[in-house]
PDB file of N, CA and C in Angstrom:
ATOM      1  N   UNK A   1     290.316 151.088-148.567  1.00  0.00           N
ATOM      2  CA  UNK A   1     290.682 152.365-148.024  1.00  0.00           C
ATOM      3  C   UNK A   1     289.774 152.667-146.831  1.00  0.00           C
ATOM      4  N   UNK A   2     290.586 152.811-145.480  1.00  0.00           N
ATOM      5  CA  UNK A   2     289.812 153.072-144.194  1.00  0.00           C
ATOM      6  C   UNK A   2     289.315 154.796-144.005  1.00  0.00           C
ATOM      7  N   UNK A   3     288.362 155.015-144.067  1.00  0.00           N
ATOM      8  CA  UNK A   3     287.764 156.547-143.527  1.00  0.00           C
ATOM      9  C   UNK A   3     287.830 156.788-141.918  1.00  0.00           C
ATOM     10  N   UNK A   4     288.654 157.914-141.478  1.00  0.00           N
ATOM     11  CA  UNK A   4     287.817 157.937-140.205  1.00  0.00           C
ATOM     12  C   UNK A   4     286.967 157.861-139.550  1.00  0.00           C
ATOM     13  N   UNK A   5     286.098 157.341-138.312  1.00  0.00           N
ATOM     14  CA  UNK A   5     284.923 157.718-138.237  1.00  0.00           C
ATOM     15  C   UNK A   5     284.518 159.456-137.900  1.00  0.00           C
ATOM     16  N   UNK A   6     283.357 159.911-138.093  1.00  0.00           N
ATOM     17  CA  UNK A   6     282.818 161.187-137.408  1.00  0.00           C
ATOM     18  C   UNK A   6     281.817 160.473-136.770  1.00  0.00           C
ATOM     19  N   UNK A   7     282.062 161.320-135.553  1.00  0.00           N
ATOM     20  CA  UNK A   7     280.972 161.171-134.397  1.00  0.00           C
ATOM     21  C   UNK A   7     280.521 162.219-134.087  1.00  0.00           C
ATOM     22  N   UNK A   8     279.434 162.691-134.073  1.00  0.00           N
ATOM     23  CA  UNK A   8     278.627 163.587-133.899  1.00  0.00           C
ATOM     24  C   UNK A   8     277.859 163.039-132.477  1.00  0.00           C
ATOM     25  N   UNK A   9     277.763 164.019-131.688  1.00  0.00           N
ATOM     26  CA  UNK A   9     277.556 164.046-129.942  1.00  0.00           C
ATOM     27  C   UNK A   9     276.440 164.659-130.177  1.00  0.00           C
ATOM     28  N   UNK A  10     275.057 164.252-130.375  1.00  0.00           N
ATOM     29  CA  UNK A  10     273.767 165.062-130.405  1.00  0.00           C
ATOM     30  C   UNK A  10     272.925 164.987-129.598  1.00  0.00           C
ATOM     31  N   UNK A  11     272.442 166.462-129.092  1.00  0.00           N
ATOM     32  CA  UNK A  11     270.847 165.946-127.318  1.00  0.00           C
ATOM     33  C   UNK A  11     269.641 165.287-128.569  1.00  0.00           C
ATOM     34  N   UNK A  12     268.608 165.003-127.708  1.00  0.00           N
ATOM     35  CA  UNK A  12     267.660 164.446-128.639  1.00  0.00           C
ATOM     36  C   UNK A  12     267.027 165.367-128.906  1.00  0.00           C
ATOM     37  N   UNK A  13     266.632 166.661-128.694  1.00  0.00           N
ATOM     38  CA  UNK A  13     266.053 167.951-129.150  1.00  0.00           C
ATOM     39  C   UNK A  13     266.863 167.791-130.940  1.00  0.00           C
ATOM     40  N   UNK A  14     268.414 167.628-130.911  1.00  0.00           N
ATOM     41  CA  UNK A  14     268.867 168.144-131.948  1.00  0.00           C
ATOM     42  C   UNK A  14     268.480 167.145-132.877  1.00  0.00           C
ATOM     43  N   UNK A  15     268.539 165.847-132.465  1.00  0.00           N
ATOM     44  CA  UNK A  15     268.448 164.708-133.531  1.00  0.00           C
ATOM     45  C   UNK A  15     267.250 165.037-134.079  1.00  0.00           C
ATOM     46  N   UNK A  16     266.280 165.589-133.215  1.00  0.00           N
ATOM     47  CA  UNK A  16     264.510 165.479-133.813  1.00  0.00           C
ATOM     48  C   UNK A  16     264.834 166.262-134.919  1.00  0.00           C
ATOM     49  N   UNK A  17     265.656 167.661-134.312  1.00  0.00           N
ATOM     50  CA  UNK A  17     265.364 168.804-135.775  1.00  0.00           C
ATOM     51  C   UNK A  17     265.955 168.359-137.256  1.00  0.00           C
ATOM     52  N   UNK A  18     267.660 167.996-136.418  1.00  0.00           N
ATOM     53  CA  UNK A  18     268.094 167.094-138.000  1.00  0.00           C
ATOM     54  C   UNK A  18     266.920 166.391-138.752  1.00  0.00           C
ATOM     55  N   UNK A  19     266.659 165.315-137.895  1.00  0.00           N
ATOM     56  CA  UNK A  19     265.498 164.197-138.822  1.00  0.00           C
ATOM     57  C   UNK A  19     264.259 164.935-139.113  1.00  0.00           C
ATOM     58  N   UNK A  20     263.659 166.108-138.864  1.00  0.00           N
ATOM     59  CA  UNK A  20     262.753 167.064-139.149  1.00  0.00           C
ATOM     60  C   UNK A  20     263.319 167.668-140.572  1.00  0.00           C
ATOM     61  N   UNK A  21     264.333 168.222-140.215  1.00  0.00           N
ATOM     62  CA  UNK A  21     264.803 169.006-141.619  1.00  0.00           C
ATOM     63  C   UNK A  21     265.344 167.904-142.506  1.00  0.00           C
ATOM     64  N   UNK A  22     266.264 166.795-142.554  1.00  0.00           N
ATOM     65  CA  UNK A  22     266.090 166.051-143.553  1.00  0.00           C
ATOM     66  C   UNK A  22     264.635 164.974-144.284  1.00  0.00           C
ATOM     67  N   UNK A  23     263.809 165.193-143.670  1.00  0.00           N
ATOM     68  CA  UNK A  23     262.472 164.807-143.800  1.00  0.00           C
ATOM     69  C   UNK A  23     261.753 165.998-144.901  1.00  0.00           C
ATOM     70  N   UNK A  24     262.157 166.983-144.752  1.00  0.00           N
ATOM     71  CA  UNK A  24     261.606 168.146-145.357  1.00  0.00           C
ATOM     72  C   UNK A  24     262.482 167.911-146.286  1.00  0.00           C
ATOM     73  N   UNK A  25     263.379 168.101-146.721  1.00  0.00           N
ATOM     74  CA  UNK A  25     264.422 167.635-148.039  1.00  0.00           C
ATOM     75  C   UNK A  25     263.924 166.623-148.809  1.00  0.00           C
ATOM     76  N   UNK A  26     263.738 165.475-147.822  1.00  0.00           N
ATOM     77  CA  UNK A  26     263.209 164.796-149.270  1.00  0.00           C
ATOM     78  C   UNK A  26     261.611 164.664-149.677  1.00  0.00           C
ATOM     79  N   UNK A  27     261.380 164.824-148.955  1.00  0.00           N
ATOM     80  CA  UNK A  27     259.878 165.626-149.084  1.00  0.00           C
ATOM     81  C   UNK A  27     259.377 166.418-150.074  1.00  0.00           C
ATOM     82  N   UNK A  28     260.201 167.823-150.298  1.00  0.00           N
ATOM     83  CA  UNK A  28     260.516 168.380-151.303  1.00  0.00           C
ATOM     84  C   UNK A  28     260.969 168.213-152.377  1.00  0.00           C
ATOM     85  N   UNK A  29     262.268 167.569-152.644  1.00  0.00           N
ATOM     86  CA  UNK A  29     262.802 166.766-152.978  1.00  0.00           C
ATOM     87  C   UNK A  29     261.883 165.927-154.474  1.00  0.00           C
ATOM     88  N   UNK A  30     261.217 165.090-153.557  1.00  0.00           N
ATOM     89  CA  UNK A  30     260.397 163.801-153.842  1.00  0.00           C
ATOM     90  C   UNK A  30     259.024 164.802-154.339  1.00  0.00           C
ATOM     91  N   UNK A  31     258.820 165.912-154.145  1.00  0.00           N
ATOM     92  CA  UNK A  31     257.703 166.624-155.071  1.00  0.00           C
ATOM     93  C   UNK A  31     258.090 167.339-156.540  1.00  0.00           C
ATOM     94  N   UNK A  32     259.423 167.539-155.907  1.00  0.00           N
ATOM     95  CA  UNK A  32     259.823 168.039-157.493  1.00  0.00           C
ATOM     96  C   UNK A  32     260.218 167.182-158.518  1.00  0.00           C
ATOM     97  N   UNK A  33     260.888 165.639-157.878  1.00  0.00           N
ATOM     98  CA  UNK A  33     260.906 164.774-158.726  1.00  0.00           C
ATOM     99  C   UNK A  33     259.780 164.370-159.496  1.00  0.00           C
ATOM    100  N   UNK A  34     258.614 163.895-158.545  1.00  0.00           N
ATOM    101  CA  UNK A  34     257.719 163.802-159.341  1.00  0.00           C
ATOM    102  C   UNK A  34     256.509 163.962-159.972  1.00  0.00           C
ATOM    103  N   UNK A  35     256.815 165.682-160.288  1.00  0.00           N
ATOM    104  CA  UNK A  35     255.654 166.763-160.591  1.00  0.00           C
ATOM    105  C   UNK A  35     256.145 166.669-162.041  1.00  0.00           C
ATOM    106  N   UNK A  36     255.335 167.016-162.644  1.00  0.00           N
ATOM    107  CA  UNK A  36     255.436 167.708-164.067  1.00  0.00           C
ATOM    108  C   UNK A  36     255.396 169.083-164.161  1.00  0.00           C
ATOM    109  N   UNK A  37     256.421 169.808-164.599  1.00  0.00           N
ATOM    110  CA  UNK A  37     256.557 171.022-164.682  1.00  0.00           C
ATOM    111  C   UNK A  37     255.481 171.664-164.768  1.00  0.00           C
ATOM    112  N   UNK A  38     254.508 171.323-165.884  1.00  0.00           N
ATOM    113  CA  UNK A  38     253.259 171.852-166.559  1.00  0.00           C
ATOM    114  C   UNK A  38     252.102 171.475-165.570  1.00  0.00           C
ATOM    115  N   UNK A  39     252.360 170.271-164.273  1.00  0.00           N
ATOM    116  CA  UNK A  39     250.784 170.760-163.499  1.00  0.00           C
ATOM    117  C   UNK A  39     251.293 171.588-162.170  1.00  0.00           C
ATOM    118  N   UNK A  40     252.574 172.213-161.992  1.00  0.00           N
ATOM    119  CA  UNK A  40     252.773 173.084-161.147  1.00  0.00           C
ATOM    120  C   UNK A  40     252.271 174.484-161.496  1.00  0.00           C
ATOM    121  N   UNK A  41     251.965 175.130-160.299  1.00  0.00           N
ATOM    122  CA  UNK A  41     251.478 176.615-160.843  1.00  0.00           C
ATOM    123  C   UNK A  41     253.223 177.298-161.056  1.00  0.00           C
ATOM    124  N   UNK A  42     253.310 178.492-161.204  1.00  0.00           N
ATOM    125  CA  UNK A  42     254.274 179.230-161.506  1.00  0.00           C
ATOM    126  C   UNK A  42     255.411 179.431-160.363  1.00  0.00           C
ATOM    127  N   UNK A  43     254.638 179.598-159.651  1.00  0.00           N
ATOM    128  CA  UNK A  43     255.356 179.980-157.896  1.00  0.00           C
ATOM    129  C   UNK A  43     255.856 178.629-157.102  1.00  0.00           C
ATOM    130  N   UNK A  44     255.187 177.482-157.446  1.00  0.00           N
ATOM    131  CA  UNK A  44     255.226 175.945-156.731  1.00  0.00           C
ATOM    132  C   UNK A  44     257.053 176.119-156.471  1.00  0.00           C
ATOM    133  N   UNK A  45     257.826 175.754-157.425  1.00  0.00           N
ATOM    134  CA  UNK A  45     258.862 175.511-157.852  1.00  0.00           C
ATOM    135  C   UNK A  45     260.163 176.864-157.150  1.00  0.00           C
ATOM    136  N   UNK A  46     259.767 177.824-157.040  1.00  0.00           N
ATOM    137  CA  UNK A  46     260.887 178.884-156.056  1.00  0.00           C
ATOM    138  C   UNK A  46     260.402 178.376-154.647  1.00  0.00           C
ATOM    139  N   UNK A  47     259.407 178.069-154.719  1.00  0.00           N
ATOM    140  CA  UNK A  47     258.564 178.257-152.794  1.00  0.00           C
ATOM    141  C   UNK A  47     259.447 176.852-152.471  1.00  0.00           C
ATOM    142  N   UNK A  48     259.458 175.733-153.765  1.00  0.00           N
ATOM    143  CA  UNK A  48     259.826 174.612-153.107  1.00  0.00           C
ATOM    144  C   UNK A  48     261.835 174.776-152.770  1.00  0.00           C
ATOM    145  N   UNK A  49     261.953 175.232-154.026  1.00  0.00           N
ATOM    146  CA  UNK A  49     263.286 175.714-153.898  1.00  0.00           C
ATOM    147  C   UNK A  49     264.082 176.180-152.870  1.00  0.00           C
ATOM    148  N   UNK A  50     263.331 177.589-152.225  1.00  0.00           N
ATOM    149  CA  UNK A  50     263.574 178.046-151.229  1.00  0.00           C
ATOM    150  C   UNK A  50     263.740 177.087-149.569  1.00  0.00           C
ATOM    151  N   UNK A  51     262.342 176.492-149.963  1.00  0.00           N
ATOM    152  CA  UNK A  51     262.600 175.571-148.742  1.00  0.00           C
ATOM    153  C   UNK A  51     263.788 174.618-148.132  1.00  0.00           C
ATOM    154  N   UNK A  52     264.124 174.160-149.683  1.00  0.00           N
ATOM    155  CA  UNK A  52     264.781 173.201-149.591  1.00  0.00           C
ATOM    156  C   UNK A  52     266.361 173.776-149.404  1.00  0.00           C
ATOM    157  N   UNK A  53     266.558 174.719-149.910  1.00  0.00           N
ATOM    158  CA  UNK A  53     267.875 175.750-149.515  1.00  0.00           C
ATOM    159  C   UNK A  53     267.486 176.037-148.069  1.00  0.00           C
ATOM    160  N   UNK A  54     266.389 176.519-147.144  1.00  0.00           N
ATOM    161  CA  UNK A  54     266.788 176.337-146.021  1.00  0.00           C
ATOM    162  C   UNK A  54     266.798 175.413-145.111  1.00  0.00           C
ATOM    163  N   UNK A  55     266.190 174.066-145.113  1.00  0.00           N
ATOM    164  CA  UNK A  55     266.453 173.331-144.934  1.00  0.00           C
ATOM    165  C   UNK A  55     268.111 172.201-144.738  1.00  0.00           C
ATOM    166  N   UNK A  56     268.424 172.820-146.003  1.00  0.00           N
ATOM    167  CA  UNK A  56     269.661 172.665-146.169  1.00  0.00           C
ATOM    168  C   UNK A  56     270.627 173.243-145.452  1.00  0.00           C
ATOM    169  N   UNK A  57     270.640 174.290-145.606  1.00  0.00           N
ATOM    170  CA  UNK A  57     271.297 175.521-144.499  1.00  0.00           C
ATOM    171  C   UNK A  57     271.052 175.571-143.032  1.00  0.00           C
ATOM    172  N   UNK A  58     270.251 175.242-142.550  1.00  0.00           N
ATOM    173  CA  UNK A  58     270.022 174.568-140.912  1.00  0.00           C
ATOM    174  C   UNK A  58     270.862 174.030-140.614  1.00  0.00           C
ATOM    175  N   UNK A  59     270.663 172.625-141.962  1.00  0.00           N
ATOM    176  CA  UNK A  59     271.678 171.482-141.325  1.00  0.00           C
ATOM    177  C   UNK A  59     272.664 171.241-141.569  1.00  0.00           C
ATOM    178  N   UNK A  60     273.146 172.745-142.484  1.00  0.00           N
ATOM    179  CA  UNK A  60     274.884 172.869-142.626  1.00  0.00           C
ATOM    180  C   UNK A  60     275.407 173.153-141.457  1.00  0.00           C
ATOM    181  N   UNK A  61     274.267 174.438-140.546  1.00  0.00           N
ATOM    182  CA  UNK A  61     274.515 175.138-139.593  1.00  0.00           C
ATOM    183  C   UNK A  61     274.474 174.237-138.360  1.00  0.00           C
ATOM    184  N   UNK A  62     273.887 173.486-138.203  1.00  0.00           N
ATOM    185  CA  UNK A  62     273.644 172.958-137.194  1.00  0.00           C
ATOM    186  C   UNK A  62     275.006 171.833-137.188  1.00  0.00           C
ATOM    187  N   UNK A  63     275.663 171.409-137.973  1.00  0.00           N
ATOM    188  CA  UNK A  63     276.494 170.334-138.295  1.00  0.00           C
ATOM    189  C   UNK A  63     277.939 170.912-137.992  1.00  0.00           C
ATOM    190  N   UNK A  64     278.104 172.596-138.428  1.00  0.00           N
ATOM    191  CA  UNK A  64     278.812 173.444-138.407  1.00  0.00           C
ATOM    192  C   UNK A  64     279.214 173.379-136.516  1.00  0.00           C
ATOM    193  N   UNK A  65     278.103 174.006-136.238  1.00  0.00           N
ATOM    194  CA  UNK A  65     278.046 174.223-134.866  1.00  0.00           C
ATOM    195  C   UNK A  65     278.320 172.806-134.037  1.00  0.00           C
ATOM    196  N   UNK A  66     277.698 172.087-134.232  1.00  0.00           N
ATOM    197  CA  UNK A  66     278.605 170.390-133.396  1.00  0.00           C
ATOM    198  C   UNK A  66     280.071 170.530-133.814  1.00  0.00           C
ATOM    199  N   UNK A  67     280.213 170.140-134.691  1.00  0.00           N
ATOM    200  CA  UNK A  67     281.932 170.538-135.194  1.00  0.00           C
ATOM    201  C   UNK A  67     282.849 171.391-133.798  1.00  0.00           C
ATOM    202  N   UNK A  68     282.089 172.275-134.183  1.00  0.00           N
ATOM    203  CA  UNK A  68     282.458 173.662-133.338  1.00  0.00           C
ATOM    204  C   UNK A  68     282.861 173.892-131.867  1.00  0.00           C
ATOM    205  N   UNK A  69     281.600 172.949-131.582  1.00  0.00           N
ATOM    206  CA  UNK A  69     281.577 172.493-129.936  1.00  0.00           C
ATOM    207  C   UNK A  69     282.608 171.710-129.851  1.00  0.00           C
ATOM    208  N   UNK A  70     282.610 170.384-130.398  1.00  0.00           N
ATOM    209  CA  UNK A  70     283.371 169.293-130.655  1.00  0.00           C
ATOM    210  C   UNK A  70     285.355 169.759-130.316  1.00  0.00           C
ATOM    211  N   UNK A  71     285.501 170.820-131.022  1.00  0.00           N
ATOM    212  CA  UNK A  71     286.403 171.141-131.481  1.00  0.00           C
ATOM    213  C   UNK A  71     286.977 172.090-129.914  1.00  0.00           C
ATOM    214  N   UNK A  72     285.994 172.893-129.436  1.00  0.00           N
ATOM    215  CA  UNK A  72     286.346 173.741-128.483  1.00  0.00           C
ATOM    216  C   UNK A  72     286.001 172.727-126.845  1.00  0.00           C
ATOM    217  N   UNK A  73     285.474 172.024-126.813  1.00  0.00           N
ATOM    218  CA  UNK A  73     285.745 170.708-126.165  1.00  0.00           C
ATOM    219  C   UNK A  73     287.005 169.865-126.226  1.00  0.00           C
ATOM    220  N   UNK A  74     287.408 170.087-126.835  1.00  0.00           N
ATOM    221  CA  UNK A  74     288.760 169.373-127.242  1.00  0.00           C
ATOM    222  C   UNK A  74     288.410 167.933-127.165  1.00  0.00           C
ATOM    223  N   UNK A  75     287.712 167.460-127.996  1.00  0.00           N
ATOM    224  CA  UNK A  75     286.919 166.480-127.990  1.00  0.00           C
ATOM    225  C   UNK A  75     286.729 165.672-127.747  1.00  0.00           C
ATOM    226  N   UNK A  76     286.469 166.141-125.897  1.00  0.00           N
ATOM    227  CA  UNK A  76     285.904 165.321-125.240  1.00  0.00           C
ATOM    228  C   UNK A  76     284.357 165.562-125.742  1.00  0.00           C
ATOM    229  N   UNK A  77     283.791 164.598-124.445  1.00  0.00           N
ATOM    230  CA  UNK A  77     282.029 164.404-124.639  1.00  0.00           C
ATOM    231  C   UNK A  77     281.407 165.112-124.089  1.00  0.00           C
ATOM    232  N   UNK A  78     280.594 166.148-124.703  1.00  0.00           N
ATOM    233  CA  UNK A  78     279.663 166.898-123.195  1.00  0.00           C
ATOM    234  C   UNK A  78     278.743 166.570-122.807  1.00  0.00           C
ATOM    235  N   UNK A  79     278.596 166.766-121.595  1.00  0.00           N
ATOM    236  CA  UNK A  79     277.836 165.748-120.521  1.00  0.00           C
ATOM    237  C   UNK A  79     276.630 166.397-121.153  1.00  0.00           C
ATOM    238  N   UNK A  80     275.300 164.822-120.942  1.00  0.00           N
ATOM    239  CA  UNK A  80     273.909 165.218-121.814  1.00  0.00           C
ATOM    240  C   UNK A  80     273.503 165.188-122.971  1.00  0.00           C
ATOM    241  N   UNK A  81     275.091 164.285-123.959  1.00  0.00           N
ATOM    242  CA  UNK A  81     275.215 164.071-125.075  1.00  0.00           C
ATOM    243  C   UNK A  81     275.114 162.618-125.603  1.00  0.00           C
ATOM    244  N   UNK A  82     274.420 162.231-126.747  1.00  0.00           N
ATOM    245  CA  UNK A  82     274.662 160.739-127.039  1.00  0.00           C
ATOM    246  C   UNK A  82     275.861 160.570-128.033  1.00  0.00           C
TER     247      UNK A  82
END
């Protein structure tokens, strides 16, 4: 079964933040995996939570918004894009 491709047209400002914020995901991620509930303090676990929900949400938003462009481009390429 063939998938379309998606192409995502990103400046390198944007790629850094993507790979910034998915870096922070698993980062987080990879602390909650492998903490033990019991040597976290009380607060560790929302603070990490939180992060990781916005993190997440950036790069819904940010993924949202290429789409967006993409779409109102009529998707062509905009110049300054890889």
């Amino acid at each position: 079964m063939e998938h379309p491709a998606v192409v995502l047209h990103l400046t390198l400002d944007q790629r850094d933040q993507l790979d910034r914020l998915l870096r922070t995901l698993i980062a987080h991620g990879d602390v909650i995996a492998m903490s033990k509930p019991e040597c976290l303090e009380a607060q560790t676990l929302p603070t990490l939570g939180q992060a990781i929900f916005d993190a997440a949400n950036a790069v819904r938003e940010m993924l949202e918004q290429r789409v967006e462009q993409t779409h109102q481009a009529g998707g062509r390429r905009p110049p300054n894009f890889e």
